[in-house]
N, C-alpha and C. Protein backbone atom coordinates (compact mmCIF):
# COMPACT_ATOMS: atom_id res chain seq x y z
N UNK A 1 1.18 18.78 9.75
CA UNK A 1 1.67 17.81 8.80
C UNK A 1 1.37 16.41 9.36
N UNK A 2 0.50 15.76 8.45
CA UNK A 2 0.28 13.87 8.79
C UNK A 2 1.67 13.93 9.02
N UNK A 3 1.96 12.80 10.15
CA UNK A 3 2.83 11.45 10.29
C UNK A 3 2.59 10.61 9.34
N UNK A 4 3.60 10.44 8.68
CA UNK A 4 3.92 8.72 7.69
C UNK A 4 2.92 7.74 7.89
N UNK A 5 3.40 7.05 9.43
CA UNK A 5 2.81 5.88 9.69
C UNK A 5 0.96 6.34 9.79
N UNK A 6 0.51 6.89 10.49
CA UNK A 6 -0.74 7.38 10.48
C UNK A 6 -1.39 7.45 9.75
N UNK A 7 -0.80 8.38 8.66
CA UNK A 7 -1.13 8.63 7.30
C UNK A 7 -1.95 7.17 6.75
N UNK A 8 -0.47 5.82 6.66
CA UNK A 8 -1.05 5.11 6.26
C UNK A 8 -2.12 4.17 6.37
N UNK A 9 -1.99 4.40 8.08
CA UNK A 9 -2.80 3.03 8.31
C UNK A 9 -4.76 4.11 8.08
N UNK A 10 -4.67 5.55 8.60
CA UNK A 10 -5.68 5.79 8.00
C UNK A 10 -6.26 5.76 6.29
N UNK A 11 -5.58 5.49 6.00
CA UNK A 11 -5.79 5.96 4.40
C UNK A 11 -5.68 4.11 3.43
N UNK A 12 -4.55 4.08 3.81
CA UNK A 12 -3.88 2.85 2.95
C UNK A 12 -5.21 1.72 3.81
N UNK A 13 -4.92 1.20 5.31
CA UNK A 13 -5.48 0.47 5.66
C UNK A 13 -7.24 0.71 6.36
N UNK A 14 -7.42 2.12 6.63
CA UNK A 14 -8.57 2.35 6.37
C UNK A 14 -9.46 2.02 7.84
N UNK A 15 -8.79 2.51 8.54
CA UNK A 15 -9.11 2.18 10.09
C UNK A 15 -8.21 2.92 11.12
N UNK A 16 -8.92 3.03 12.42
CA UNK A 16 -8.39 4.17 13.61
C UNK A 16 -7.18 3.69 13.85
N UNK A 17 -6.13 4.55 14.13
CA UNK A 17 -4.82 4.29 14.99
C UNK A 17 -5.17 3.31 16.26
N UNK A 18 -5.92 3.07 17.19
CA UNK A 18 -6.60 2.81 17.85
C UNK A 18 -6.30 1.32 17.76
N UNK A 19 -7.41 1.16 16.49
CA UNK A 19 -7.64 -0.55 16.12
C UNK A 19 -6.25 -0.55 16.06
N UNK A 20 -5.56 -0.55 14.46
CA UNK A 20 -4.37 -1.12 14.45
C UNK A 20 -3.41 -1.19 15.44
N UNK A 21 -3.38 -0.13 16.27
CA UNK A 21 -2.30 -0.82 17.66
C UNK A 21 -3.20 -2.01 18.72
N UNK A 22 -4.26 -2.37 18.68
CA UNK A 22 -5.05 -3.39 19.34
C UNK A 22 -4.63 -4.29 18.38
N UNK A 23 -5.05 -4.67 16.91
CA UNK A 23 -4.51 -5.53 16.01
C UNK A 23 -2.92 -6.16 16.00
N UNK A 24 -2.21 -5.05 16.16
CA UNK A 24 -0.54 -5.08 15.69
C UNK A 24 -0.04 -5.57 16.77
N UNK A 25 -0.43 -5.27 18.29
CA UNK A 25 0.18 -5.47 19.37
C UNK A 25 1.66 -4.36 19.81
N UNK A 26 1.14 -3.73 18.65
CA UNK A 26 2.08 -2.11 18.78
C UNK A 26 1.42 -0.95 20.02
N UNK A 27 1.87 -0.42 21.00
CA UNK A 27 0.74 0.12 21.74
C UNK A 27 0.71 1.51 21.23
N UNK A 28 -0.61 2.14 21.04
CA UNK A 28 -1.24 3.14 20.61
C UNK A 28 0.72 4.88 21.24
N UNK A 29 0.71 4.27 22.52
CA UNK A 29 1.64 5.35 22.97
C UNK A 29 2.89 5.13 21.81
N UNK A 30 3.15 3.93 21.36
CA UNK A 30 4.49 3.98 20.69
C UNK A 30 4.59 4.74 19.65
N UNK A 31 3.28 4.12 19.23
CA UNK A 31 2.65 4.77 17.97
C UNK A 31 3.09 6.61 17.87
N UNK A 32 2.84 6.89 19.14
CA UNK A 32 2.23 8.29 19.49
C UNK A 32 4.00 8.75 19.98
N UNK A 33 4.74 8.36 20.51
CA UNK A 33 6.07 8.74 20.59
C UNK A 33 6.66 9.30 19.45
N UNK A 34 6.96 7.68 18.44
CA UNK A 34 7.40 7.68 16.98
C UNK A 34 7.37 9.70 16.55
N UNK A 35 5.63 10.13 16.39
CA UNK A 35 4.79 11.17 15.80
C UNK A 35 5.54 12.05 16.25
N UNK A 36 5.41 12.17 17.56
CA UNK A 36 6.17 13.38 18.32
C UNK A 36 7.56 13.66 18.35
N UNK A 37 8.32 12.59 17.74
CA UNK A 37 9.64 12.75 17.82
C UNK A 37 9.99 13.09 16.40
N UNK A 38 8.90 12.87 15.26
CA UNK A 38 8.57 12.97 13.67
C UNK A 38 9.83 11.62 13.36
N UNK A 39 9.83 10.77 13.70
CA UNK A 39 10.83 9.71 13.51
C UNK A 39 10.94 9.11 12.19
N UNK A 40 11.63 9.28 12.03
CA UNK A 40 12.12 8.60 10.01
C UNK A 40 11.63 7.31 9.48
N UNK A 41 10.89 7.84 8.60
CA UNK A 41 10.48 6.12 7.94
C UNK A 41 11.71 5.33 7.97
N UNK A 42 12.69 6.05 7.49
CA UNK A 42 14.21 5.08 7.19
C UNK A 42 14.35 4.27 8.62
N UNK A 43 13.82 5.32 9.47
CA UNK A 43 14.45 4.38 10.83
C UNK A 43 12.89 3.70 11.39
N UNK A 44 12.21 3.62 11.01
CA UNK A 44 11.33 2.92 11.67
C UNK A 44 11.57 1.15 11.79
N UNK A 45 11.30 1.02 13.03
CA UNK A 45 11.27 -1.04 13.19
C UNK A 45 11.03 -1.85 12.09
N UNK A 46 11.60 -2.51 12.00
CA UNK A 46 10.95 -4.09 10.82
C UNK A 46 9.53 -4.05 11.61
N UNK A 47 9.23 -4.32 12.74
CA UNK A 47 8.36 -5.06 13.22
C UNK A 47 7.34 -4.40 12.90
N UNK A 48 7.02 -3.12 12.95
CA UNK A 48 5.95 -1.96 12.56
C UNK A 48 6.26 -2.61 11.04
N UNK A 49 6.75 -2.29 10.62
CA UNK A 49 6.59 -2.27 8.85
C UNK A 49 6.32 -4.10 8.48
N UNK A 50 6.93 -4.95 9.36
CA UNK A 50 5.75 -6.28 9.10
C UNK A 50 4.41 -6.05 9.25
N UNK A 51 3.94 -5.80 10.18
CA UNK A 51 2.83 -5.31 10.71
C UNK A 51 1.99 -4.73 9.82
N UNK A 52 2.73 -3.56 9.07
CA UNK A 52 1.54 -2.55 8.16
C UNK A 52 1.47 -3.50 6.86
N UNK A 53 2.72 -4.45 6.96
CA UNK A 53 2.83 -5.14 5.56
C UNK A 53 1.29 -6.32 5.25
N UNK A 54 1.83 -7.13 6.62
CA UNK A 54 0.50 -7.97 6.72
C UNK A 54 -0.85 -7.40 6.70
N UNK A 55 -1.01 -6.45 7.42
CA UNK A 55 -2.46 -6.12 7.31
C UNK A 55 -2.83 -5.46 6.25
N UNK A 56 -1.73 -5.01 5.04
CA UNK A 56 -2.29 -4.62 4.13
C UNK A 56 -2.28 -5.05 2.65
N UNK A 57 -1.46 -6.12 2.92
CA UNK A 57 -0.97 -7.38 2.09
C UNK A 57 -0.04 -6.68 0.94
N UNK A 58 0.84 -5.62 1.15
CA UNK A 58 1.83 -4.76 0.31
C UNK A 58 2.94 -5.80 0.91
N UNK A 59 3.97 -5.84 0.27
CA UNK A 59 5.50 -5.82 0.35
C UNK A 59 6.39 -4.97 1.18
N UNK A 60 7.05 -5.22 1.81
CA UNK A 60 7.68 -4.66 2.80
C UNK A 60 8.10 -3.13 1.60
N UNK A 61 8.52 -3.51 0.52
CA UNK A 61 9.27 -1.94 -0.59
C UNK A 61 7.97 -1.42 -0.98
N UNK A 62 7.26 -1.66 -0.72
CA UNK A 62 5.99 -1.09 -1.08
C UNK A 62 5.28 -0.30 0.06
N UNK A 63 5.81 -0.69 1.00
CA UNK A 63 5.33 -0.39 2.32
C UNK A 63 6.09 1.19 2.69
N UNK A 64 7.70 0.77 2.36
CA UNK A 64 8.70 1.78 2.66
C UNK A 64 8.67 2.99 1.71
N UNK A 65 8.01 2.36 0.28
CA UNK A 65 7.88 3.25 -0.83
C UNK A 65 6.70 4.46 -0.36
N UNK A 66 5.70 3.73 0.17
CA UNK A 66 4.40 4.79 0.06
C UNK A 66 4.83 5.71 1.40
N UNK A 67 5.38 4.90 2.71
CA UNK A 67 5.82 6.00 3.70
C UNK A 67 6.49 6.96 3.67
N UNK A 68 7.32 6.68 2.64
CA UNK A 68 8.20 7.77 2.13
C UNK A 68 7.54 9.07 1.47
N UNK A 69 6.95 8.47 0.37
CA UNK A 69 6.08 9.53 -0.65
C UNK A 69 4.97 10.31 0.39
N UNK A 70 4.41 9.69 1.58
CA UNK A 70 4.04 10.89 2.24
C UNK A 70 4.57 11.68 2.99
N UNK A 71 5.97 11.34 3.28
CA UNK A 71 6.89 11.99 4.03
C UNK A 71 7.39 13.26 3.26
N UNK A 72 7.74 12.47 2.06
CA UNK A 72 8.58 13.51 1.35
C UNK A 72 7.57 14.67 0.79
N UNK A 73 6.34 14.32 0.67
CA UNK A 73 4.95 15.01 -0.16
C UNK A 73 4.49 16.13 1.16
N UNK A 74 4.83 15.75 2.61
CA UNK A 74 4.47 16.74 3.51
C UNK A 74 5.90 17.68 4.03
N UNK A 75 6.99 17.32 3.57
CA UNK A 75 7.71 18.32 3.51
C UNK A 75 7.75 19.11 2.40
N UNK A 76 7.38 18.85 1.45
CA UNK A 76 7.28 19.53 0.30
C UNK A 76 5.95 20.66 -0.08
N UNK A 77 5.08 20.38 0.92
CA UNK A 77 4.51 21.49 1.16
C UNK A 77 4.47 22.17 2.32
N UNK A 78 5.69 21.65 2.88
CA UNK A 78 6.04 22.60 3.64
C UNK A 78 7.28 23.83 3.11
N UNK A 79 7.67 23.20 2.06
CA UNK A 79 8.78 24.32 1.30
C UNK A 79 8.17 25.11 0.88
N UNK A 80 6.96 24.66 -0.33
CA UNK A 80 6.36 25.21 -0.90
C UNK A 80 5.34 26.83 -0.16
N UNK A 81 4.97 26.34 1.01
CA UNK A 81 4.42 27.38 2.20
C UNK A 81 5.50 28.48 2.36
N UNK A 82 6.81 28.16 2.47
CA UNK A 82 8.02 28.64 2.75
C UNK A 82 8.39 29.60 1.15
N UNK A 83 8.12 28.90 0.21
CA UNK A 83 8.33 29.14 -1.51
C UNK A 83 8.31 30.97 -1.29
N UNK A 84 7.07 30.99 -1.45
CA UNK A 84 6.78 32.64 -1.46
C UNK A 84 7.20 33.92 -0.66
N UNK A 85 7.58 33.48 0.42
CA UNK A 85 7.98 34.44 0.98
C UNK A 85 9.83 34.89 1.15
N UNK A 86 10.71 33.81 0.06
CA UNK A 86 12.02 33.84 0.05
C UNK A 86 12.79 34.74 -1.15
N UNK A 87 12.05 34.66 -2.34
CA UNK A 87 12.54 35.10 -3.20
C UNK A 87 11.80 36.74 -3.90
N UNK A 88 12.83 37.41 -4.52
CA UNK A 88 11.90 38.50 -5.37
C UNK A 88 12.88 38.96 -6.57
N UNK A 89 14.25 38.68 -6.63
CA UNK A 89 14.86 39.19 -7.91
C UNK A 89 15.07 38.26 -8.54
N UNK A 90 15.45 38.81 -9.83
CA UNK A 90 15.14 38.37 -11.51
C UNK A 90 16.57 36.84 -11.03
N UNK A 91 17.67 37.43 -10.33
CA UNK A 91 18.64 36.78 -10.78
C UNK A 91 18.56 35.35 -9.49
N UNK A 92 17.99 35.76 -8.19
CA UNK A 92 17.75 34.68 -7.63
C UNK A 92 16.53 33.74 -8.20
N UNK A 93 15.72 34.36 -8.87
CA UNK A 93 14.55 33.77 -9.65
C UNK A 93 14.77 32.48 -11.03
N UNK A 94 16.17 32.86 -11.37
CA UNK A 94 16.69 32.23 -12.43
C UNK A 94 17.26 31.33 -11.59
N UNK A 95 18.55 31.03 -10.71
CA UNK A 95 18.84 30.33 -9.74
C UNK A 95 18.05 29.52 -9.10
N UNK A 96 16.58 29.53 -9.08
CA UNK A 96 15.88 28.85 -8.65
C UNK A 96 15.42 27.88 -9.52
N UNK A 97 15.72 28.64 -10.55
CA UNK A 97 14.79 28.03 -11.64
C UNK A 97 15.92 26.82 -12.28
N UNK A 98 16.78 27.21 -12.17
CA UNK A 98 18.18 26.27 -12.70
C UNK A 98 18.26 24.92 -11.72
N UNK A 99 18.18 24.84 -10.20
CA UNK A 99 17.84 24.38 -9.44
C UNK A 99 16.90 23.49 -9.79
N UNK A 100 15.69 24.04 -9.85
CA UNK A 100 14.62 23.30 -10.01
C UNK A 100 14.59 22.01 -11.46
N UNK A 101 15.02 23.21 -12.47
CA UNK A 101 16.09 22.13 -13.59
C UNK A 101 17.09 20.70 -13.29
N UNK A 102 17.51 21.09 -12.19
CA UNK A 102 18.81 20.08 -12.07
C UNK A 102 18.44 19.28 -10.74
N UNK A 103 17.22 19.37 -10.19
CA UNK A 103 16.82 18.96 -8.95
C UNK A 103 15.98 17.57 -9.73
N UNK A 104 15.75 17.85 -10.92
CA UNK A 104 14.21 17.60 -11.38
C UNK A 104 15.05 16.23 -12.71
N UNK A 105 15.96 16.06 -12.80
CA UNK A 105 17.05 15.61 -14.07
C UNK A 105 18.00 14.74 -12.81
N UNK A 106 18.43 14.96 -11.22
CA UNK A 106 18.88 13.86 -10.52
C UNK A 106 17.48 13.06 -9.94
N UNK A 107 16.03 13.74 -9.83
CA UNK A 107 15.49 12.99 -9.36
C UNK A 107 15.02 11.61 -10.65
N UNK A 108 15.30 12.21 -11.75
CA UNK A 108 15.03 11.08 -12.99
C UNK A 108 15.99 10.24 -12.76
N UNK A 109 17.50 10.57 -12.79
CA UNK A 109 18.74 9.45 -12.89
C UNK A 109 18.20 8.83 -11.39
N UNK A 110 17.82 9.16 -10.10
CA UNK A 110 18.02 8.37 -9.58
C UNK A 110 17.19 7.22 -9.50
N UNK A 111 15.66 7.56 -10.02
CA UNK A 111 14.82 6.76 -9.96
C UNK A 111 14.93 6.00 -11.04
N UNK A 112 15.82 6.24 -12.10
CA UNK A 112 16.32 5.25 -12.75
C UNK A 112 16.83 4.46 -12.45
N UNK A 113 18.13 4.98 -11.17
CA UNK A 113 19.13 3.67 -10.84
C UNK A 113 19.20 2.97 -9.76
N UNK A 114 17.72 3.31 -9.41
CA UNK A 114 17.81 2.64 -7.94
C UNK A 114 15.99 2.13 -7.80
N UNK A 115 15.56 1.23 -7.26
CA UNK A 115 14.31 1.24 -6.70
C UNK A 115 13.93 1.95 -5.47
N UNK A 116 14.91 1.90 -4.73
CA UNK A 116 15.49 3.19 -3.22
C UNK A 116 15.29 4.27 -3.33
N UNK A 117 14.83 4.83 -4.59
CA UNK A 117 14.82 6.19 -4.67
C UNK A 117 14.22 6.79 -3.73
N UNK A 118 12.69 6.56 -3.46
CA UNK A 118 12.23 7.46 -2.77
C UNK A 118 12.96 7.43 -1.20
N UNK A 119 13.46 6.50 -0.71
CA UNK A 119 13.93 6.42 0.85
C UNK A 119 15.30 7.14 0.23
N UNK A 120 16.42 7.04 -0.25
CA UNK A 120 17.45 7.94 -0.60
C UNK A 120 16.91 9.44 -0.38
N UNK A 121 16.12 9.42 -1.33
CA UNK A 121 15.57 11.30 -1.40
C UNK A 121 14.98 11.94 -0.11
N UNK A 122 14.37 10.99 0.86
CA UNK A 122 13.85 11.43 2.25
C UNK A 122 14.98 11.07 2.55
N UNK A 123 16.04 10.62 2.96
CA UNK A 123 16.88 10.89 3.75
C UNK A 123 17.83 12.31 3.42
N UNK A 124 17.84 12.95 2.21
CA UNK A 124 18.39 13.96 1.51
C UNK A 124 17.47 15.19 1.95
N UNK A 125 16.25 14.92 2.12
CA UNK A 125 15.40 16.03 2.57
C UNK A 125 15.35 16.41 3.81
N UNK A 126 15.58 15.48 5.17
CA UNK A 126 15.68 15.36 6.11
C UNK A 126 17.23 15.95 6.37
N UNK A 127 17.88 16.56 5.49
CA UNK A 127 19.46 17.23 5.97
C UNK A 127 19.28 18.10 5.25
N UNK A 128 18.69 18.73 4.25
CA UNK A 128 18.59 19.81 3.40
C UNK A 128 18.94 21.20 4.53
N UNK A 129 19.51 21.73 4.00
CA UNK A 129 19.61 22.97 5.20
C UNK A 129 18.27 23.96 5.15
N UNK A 130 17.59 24.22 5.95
CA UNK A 130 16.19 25.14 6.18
C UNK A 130 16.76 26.47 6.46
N UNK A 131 17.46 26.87 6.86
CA UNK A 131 18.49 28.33 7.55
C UNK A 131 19.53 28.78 7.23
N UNK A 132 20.01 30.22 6.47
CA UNK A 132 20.70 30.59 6.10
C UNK A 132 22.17 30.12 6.90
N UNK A 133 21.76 29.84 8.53
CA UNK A 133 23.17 29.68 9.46
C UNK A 133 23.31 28.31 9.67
N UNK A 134 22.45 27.28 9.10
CA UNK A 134 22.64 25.48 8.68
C UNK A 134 24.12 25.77 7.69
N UNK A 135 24.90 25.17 8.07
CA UNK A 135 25.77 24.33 7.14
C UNK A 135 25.51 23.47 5.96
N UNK A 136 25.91 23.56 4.70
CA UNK A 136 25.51 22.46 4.11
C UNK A 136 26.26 21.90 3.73
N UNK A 137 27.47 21.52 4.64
CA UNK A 137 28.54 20.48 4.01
C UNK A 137 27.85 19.33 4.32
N UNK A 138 27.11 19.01 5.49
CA UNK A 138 26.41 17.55 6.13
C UNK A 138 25.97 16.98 4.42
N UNK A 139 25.00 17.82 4.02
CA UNK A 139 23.73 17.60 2.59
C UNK A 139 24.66 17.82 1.77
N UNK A 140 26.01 18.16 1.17
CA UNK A 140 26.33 18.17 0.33
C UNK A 140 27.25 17.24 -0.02
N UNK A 141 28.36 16.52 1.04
CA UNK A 141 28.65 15.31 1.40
C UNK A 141 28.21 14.07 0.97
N UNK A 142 26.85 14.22 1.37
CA UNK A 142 25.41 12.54 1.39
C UNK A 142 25.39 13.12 -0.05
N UNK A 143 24.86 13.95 -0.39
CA UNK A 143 24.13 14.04 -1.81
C UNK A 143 25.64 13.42 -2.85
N UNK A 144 26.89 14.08 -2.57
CA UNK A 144 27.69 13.70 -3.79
C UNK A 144 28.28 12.30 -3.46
N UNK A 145 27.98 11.67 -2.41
CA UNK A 145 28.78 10.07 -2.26
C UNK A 145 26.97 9.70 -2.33
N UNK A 146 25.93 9.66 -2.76
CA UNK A 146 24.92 9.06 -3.18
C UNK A 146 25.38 8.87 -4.83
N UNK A 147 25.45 10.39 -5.33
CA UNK A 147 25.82 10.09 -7.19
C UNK A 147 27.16 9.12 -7.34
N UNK A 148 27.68 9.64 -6.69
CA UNK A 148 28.92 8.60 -6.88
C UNK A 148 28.90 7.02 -6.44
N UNK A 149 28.09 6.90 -5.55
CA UNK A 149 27.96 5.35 -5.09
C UNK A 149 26.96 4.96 -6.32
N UNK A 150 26.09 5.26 -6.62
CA UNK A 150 24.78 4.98 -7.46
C UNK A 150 25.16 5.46 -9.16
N UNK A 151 26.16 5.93 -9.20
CA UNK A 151 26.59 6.59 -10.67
C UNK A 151 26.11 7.36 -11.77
N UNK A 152 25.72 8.88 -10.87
CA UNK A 152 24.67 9.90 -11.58
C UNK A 152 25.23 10.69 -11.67
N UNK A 153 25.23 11.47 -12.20
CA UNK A 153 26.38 12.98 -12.62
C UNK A 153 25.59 13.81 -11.07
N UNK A 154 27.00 14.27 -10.91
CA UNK A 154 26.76 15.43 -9.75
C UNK A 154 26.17 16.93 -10.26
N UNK A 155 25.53 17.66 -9.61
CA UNK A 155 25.68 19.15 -10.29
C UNK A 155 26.66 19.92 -9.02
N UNK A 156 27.15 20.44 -10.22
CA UNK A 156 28.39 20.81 -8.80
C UNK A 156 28.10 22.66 -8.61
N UNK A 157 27.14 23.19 -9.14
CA UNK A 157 26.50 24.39 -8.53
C UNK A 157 26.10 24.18 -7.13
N UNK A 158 25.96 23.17 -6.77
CA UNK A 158 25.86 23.03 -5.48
C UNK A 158 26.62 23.70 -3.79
N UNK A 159 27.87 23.06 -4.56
CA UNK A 159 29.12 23.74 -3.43
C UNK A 159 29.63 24.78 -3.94
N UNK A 160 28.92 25.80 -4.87
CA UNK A 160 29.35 27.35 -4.79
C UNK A 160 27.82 27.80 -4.06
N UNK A 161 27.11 27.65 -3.30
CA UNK A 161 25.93 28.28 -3.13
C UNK A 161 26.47 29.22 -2.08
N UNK A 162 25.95 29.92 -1.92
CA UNK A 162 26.30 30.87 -0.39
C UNK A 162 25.14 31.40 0.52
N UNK A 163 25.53 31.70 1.63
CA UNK A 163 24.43 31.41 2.83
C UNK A 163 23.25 32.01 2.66
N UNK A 164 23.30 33.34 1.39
CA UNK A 164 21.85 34.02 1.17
C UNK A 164 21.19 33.22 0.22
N UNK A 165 22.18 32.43 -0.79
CA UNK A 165 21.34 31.57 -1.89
C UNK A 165 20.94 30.37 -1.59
N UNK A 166 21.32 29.46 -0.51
CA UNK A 166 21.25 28.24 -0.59
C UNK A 166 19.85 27.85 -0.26
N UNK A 167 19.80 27.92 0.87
CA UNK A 167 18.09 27.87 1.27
C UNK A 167 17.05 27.37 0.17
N UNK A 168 16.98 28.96 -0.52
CA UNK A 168 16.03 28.93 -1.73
C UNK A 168 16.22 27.70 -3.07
N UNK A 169 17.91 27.66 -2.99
CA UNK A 169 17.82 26.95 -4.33
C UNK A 169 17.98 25.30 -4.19
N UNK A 170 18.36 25.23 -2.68
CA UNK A 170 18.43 23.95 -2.20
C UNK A 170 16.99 23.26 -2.08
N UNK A 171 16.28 23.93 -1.87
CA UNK A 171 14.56 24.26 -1.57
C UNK A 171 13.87 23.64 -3.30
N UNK A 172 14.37 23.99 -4.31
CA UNK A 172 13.73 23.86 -5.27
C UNK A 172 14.70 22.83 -5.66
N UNK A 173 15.77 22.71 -5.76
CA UNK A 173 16.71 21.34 -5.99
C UNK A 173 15.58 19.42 -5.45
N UNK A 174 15.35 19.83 -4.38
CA UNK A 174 14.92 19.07 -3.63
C UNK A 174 13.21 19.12 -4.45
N UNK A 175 12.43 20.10 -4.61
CA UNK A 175 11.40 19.79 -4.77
C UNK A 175 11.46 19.41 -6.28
N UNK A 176 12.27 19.57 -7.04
CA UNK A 176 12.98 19.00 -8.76
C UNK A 176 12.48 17.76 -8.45
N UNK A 177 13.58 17.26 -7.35
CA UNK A 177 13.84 15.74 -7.57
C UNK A 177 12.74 15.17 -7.13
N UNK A 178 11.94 15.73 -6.01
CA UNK A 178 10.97 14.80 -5.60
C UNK A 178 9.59 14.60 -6.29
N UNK A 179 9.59 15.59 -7.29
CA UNK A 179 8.64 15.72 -8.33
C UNK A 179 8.71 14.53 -9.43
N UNK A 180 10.14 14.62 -9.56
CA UNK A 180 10.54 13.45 -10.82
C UNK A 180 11.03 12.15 -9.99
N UNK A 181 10.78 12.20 -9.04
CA UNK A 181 10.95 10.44 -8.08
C UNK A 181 9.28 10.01 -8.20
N UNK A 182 8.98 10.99 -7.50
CA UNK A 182 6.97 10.75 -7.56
C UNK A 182 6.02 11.31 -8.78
N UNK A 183 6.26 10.98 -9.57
CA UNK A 183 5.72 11.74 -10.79
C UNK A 183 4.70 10.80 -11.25
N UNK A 184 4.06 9.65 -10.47
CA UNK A 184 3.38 8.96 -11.20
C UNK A 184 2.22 9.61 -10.76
């Protein structure tokens, strides 16, 4: 899976990791820490994100917007890798599918009510539980004081999930919303 920052400066700015830490005065190792630790766009420095801003003449929300969308776009095929090998009955199949319904209807309200959307939703993906033995009070907590701070209807199928269902439907909840945050 690309790193965020990498991602962009190959793609967006169109030149080696290399240059831009010679350019930025960022050193190539920090660069290379950040990767290895997979460190959160949310938490990355102002000073990096001046940096990618100037040299690419984007806006700092423009900057945070696109790091995100590859963040959230390389975990999402990483679910998706994960997709096939979780489910096989009719009734978890529907559950998924309801999920994917209501994943796909908060990622609309939120990108309605916020320009934050996409950094909200990577921080929501980044706690999603991956393991039947993850907890998901942490993700279920953030997710319902997000609707409530931001004023989006909750789905409250959420906190009946149980440790064989959640995974899967939390899995498609998440890829709902990030479909209808990034849908352009």
């Amino acid at each position: 899976m690309p790193y965020p920052v990498e991602q962009f400066i190959t793609e967006v700015l169109d030149m080696p990791v290399a240059a831009f830490a010679r350019e930025s005065h960022i050193s190539q190792q920090t660069l290379s820490s950040w990767k290895q630790r997979d460190r959160a766009v949310a938490s990355l420095p102002i000073q990096l994100l001046d940096e990618l801003s100037y040299s690419s003449g984007q806006s700092l929300d423009e900057i945070r917007k696109q790091l995100a969308q590859y963040e959230l776009i390389a975990a999402t095929k990483e679910l998706k890798q994960k997709e096939g090998t979780i489910m096989t009955d009719k009734d978890t199949e529907t559950l998924r599918n309801n999920f994917y319904t209501e994943g796909t209807k908060f990622g609309e309200a939120l990108a309605a009510a916020t320009n934050k959307a996409p950094i909200q939703l990577q921080h929501l993906m980044r706690i999603v539980p991956t393991t039947a033995d993850t907890p998901t009070e942490n993700f279920v907590n953030e997710y319902l004081q997000l609707c409530i701070t931001i004023g989006i209807p909750a789905y409250g199928e959420i906190t009946a999930l149980t440790d064989e269902n959640k995974v899967p439907a939390l899995q498609m909840f998440m890829l709902g919303a990030n479909n209808a945050v990034f849908k352009d």
